[in-house]
PDB file of N, CA and C in Angstrom:
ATOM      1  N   UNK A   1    -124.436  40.452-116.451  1.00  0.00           N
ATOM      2  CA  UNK A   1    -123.628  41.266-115.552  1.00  0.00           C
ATOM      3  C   UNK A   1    -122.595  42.064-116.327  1.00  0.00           C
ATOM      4  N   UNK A   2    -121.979  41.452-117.224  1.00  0.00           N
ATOM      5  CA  UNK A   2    -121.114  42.118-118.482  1.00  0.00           C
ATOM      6  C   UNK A   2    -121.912  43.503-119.157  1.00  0.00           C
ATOM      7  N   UNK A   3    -122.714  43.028-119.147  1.00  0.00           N
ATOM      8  CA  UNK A   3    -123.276  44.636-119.691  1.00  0.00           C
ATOM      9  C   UNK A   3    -123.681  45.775-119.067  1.00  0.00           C
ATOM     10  N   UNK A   4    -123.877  45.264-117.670  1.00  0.00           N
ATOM     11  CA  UNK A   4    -124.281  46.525-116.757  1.00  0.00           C
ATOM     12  C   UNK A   4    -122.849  46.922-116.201  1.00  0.00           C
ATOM     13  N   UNK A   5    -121.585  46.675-116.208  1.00  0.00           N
ATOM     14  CA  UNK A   5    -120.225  46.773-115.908  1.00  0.00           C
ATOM     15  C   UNK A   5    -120.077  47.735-116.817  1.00  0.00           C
ATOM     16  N   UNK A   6    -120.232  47.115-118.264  1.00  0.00           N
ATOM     17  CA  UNK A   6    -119.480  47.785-119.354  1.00  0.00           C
ATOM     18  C   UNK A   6    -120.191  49.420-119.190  1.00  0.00           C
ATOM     19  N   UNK A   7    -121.989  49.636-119.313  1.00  0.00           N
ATOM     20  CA  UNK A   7    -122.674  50.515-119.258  1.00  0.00           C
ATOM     21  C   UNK A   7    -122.355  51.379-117.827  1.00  0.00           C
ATOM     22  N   UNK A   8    -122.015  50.958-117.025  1.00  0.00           N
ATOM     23  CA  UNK A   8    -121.884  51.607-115.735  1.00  0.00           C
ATOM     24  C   UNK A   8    -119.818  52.175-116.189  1.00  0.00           C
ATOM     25  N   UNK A   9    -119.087  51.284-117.232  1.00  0.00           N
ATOM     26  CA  UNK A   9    -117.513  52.085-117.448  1.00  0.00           C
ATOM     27  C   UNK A   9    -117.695  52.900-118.236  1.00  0.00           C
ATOM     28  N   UNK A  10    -118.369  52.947-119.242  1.00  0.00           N
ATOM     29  CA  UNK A  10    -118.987  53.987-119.854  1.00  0.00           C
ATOM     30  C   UNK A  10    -119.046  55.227-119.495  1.00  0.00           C
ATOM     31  N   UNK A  11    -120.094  55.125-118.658  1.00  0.00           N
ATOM     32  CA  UNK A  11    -120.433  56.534-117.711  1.00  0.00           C
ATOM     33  C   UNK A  11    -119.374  56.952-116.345  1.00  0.00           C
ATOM     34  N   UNK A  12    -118.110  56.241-116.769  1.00  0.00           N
ATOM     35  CA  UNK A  12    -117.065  56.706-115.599  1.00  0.00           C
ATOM     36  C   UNK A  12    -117.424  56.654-114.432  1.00  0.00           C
ATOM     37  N   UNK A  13    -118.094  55.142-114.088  1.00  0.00           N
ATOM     38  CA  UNK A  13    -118.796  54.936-112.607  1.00  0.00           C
ATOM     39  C   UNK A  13    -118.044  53.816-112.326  1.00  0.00           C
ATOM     40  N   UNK A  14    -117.960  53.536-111.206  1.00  0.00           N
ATOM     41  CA  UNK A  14    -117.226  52.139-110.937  1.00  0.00           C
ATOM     42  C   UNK A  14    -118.380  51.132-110.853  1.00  0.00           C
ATOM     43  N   UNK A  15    -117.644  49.493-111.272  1.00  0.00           N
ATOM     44  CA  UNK A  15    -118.487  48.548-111.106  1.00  0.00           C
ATOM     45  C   UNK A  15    -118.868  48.121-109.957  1.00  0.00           C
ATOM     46  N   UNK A  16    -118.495  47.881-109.161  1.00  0.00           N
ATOM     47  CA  UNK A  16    -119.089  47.698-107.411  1.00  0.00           C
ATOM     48  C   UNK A  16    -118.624  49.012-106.403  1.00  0.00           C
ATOM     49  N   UNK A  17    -119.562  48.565-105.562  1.00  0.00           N
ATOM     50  CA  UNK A  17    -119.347  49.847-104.701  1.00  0.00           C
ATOM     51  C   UNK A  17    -118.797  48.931-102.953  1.00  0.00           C
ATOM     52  N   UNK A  18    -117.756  49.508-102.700  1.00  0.00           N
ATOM     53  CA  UNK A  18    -117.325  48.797-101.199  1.00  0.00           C
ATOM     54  C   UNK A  18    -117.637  49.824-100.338  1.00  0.00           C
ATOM     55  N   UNK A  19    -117.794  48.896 -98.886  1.00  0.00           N
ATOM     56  CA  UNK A  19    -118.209  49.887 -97.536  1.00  0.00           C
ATOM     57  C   UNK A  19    -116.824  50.143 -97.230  1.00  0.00           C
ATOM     58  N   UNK A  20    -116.698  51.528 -97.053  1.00  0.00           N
ATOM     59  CA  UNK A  20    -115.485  52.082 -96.621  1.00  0.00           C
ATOM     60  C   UNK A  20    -116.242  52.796 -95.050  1.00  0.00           C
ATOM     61  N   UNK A  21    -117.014  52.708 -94.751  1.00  0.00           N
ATOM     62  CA  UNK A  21    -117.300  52.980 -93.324  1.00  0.00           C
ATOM     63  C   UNK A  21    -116.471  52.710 -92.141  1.00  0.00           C
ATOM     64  N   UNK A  22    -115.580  51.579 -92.237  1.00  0.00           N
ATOM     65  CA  UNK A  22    -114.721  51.301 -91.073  1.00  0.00           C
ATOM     66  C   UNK A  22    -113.632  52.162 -91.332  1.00  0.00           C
ATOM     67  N   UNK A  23    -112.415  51.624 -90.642  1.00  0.00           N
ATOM     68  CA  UNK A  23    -111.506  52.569 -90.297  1.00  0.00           C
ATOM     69  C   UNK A  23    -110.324  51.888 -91.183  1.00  0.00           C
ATOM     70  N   UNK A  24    -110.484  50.425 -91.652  1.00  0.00           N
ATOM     71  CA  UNK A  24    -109.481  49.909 -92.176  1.00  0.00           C
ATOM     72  C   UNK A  24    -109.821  50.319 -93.928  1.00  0.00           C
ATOM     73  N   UNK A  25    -108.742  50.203 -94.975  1.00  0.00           N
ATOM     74  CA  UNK A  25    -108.700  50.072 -95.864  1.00  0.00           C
ATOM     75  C   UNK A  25    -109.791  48.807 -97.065  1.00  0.00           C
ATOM     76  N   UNK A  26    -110.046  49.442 -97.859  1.00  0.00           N
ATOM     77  CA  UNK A  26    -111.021  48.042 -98.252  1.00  0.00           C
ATOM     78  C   UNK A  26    -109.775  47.041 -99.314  1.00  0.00           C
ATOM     79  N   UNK A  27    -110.282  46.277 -99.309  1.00  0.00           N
ATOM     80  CA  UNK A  27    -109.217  45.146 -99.635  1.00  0.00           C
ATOM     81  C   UNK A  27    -108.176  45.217-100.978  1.00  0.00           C
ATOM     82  N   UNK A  28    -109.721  45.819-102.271  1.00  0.00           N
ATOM     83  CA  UNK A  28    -109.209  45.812-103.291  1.00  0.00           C
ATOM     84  C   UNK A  28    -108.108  47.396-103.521  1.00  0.00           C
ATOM     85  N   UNK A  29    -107.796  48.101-102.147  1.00  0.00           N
ATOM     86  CA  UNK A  29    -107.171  49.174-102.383  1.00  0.00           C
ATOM     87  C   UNK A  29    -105.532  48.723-101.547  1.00  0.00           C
ATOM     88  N   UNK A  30    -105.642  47.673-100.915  1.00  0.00           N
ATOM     89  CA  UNK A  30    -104.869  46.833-100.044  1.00  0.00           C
ATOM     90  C   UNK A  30    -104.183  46.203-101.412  1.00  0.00           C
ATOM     91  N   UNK A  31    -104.841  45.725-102.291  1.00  0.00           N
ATOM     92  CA  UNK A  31    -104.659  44.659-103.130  1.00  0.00           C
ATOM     93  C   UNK A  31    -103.347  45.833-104.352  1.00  0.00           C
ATOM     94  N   UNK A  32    -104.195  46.779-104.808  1.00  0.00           N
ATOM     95  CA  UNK A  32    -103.365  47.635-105.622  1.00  0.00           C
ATOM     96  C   UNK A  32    -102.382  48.384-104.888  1.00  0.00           C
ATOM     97  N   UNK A  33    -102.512  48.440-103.872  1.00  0.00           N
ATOM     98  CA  UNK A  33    -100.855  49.614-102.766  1.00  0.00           C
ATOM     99  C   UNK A  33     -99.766  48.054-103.276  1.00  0.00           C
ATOM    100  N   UNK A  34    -100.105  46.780-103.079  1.00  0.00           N
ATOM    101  CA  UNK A  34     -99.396  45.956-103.098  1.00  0.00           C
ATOM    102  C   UNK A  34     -98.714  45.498-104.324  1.00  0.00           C
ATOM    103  N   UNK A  35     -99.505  45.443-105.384  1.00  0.00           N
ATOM    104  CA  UNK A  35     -99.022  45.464-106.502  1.00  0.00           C
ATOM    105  C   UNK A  35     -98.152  46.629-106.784  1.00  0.00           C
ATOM    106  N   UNK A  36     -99.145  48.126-106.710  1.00  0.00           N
ATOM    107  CA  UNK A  36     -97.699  48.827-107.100  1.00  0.00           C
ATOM    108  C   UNK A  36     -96.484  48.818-106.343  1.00  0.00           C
ATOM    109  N   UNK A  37     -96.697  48.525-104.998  1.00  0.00           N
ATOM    110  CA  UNK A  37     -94.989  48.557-104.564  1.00  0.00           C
ATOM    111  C   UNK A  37     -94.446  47.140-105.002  1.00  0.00           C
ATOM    112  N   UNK A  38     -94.797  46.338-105.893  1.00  0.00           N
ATOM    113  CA  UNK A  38     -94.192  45.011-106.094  1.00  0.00           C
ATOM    114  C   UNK A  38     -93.877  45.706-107.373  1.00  0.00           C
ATOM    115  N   UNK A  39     -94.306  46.340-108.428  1.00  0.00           N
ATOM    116  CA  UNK A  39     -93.546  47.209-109.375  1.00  0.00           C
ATOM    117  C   UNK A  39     -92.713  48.459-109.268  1.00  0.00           C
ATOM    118  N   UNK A  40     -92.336  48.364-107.932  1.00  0.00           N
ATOM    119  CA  UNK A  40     -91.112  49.628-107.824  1.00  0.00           C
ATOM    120  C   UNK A  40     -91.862  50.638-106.821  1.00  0.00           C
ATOM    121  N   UNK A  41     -92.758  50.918-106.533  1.00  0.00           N
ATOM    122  CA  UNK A  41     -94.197  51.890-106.015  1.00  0.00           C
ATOM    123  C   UNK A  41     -93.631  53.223-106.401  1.00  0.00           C
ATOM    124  N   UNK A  42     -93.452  54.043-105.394  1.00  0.00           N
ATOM    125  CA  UNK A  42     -93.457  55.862-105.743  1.00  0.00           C
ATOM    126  C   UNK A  42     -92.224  55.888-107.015  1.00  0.00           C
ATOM    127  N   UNK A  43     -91.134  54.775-106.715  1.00  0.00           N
ATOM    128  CA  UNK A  43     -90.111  55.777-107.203  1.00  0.00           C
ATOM    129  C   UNK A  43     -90.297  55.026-108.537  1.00  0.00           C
ATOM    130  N   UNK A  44     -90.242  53.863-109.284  1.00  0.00           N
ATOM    131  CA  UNK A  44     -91.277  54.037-109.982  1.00  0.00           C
ATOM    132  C   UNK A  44     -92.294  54.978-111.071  1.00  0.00           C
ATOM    133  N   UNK A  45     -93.281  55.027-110.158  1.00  0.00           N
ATOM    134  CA  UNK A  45     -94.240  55.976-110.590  1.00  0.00           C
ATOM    135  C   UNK A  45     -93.968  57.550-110.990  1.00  0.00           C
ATOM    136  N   UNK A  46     -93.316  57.598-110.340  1.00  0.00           N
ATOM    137  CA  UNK A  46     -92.790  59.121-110.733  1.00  0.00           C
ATOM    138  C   UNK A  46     -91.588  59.199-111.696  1.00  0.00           C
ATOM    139  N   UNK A  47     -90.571  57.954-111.971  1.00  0.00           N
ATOM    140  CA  UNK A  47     -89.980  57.427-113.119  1.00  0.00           C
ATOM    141  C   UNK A  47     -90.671  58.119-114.081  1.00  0.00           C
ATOM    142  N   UNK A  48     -91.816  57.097-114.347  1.00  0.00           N
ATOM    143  CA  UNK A  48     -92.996  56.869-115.347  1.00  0.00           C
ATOM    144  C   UNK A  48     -93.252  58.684-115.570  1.00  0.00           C
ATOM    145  N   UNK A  49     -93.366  58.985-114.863  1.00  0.00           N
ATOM    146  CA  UNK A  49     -94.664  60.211-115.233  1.00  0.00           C
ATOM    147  C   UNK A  49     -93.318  61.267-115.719  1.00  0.00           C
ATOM    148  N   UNK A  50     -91.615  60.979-114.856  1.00  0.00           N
ATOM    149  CA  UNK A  50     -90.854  62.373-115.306  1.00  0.00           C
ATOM    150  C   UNK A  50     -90.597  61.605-116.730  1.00  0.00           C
ATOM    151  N   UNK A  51     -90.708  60.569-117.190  1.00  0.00           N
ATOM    152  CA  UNK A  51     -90.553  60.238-119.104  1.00  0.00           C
ATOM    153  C   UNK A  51     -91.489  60.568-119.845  1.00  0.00           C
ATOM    154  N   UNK A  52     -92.570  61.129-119.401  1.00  0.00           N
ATOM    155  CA  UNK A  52     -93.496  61.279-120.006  1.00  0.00           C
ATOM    156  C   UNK A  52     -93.508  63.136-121.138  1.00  0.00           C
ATOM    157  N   UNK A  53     -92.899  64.014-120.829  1.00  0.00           N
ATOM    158  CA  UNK A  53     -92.664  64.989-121.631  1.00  0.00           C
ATOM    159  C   UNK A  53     -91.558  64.372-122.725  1.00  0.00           C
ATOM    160  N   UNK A  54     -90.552  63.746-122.617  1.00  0.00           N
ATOM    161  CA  UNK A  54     -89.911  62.846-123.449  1.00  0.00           C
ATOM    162  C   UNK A  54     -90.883  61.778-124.686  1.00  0.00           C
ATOM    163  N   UNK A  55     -91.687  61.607-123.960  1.00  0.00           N
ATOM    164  CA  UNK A  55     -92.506  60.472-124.591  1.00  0.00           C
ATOM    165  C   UNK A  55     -93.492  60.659-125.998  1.00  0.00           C
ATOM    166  N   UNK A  56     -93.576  62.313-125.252  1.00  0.00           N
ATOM    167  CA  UNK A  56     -94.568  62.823-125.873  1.00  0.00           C
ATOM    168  C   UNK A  56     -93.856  63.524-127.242  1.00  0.00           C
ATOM    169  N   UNK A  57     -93.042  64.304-126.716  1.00  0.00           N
ATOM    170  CA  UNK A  57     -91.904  64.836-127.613  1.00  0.00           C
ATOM    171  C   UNK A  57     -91.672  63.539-129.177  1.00  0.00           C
ATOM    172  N   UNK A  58     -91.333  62.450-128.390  1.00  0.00           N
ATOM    173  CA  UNK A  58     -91.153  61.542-129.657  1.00  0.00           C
ATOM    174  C   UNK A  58     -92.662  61.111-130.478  1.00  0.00           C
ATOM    175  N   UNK A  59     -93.552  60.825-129.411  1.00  0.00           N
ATOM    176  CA  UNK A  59     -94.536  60.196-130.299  1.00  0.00           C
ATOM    177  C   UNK A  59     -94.877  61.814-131.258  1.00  0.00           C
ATOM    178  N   UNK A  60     -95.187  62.863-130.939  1.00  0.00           N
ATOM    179  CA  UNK A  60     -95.165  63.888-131.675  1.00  0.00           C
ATOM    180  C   UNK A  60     -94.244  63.781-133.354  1.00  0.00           C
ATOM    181  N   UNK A  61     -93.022  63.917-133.039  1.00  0.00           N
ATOM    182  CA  UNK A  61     -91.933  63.543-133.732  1.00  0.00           C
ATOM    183  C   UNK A  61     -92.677  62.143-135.424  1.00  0.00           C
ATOM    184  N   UNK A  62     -92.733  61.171-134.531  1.00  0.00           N
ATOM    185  CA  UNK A  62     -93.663  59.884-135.254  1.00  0.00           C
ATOM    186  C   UNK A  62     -94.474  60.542-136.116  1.00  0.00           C
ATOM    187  N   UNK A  63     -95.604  61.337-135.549  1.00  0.00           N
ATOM    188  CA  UNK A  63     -96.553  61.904-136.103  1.00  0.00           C
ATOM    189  C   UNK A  63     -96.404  62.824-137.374  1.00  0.00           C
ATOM    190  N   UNK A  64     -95.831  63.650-137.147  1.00  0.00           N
ATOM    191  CA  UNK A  64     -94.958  64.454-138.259  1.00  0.00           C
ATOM    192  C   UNK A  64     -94.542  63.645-139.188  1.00  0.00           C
ATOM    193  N   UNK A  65     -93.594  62.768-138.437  1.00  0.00           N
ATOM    194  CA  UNK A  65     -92.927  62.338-140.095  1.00  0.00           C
ATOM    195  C   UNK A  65     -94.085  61.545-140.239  1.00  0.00           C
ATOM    196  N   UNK A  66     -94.856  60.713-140.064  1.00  0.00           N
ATOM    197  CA  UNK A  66     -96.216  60.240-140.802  1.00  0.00           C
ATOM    198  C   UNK A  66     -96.842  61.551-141.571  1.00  0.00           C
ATOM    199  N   UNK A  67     -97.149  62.366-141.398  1.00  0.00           N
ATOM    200  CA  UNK A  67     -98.052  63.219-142.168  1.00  0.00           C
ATOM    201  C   UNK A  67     -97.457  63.677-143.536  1.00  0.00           C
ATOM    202  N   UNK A  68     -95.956  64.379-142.567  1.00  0.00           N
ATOM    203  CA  UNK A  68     -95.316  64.586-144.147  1.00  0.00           C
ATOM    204  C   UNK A  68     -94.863  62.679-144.785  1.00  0.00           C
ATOM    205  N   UNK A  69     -94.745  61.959-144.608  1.00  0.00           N
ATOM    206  CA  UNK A  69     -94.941  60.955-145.821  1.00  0.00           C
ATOM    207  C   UNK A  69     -96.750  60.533-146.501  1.00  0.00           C
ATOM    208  N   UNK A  70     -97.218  61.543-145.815  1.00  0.00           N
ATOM    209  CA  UNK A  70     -98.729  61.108-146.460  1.00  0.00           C
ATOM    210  C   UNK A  70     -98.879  62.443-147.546  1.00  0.00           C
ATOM    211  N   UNK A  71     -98.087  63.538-146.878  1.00  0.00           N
ATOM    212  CA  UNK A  71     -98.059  64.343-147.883  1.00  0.00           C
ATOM    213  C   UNK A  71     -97.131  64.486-149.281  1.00  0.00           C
ATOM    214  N   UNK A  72     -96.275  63.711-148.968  1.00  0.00           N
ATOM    215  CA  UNK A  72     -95.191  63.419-150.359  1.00  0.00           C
ATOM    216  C   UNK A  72     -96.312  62.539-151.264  1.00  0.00           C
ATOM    217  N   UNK A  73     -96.639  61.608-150.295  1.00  0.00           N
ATOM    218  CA  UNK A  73     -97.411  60.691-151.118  1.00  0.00           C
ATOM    219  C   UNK A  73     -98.838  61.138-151.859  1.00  0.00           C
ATOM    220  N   UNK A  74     -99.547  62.225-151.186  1.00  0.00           N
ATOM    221  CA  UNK A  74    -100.452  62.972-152.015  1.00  0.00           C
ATOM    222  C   UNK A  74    -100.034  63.975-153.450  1.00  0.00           C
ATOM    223  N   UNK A  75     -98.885  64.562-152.820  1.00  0.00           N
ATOM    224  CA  UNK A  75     -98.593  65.214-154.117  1.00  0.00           C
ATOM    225  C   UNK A  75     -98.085  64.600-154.902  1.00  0.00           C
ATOM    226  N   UNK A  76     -97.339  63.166-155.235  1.00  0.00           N
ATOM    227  CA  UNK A  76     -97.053  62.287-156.293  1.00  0.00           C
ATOM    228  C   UNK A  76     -98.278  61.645-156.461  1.00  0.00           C
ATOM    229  N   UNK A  77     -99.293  61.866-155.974  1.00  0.00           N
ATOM    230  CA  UNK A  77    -100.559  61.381-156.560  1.00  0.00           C
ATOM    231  C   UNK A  77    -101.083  62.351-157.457  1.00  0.00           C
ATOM    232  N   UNK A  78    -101.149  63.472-156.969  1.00  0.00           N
ATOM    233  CA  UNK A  78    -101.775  64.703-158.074  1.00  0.00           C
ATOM    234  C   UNK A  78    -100.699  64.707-158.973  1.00  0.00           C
ATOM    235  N   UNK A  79     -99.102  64.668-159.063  1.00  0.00           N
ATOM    236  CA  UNK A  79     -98.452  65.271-159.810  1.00  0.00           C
ATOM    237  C   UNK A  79     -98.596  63.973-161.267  1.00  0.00           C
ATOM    238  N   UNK A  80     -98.883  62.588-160.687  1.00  0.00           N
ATOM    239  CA  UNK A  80     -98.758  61.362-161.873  1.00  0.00           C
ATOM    240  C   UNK A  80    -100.308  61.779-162.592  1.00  0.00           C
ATOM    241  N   UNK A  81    -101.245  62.648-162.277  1.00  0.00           N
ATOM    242  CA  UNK A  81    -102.193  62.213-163.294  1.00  0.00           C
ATOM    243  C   UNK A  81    -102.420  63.032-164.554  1.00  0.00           C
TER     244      UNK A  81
END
């Protein structure tokens, strides 16, 4: 069953399929409204998403200075031989 899950996340399909034919909500969407409002729900979520140009800004930032220390470190490689 593990492998037809994994092969079916793969292809951006979900692993089971629920009858949403009635009028009520299916459980496991009951199950996640509940969790996220037990983590704060909208206000929250939209927390999350307005830090996210911030977030990016820094991990960017990270990135840079990684490259230029890979590049100091290349040219004291060419310059010692």
């Amino acid at each position: 069953m593990t492998c037809c899950c994994s092969i079916l996340a793969s292809l951006n399909l979900p692993a089971a399929i629920e009858d949403v034919s009635g009028t009520d909500l299916p459980a496991s969407v009951k199950e996640k409204v509940q969790k996220i409002q037990g983590m704060g729900g909208l206000t929250a979520l939209n927390k999350l998403i307005s830090d996210l140009p911030e977030l990016l800004t820094r991990n960017k930032e990270i990135l840079d200075e990684v490259r230029h220390g890979e590049h100091i470190y290349l040219l004291g490689a060419v310059t010692s031989r």
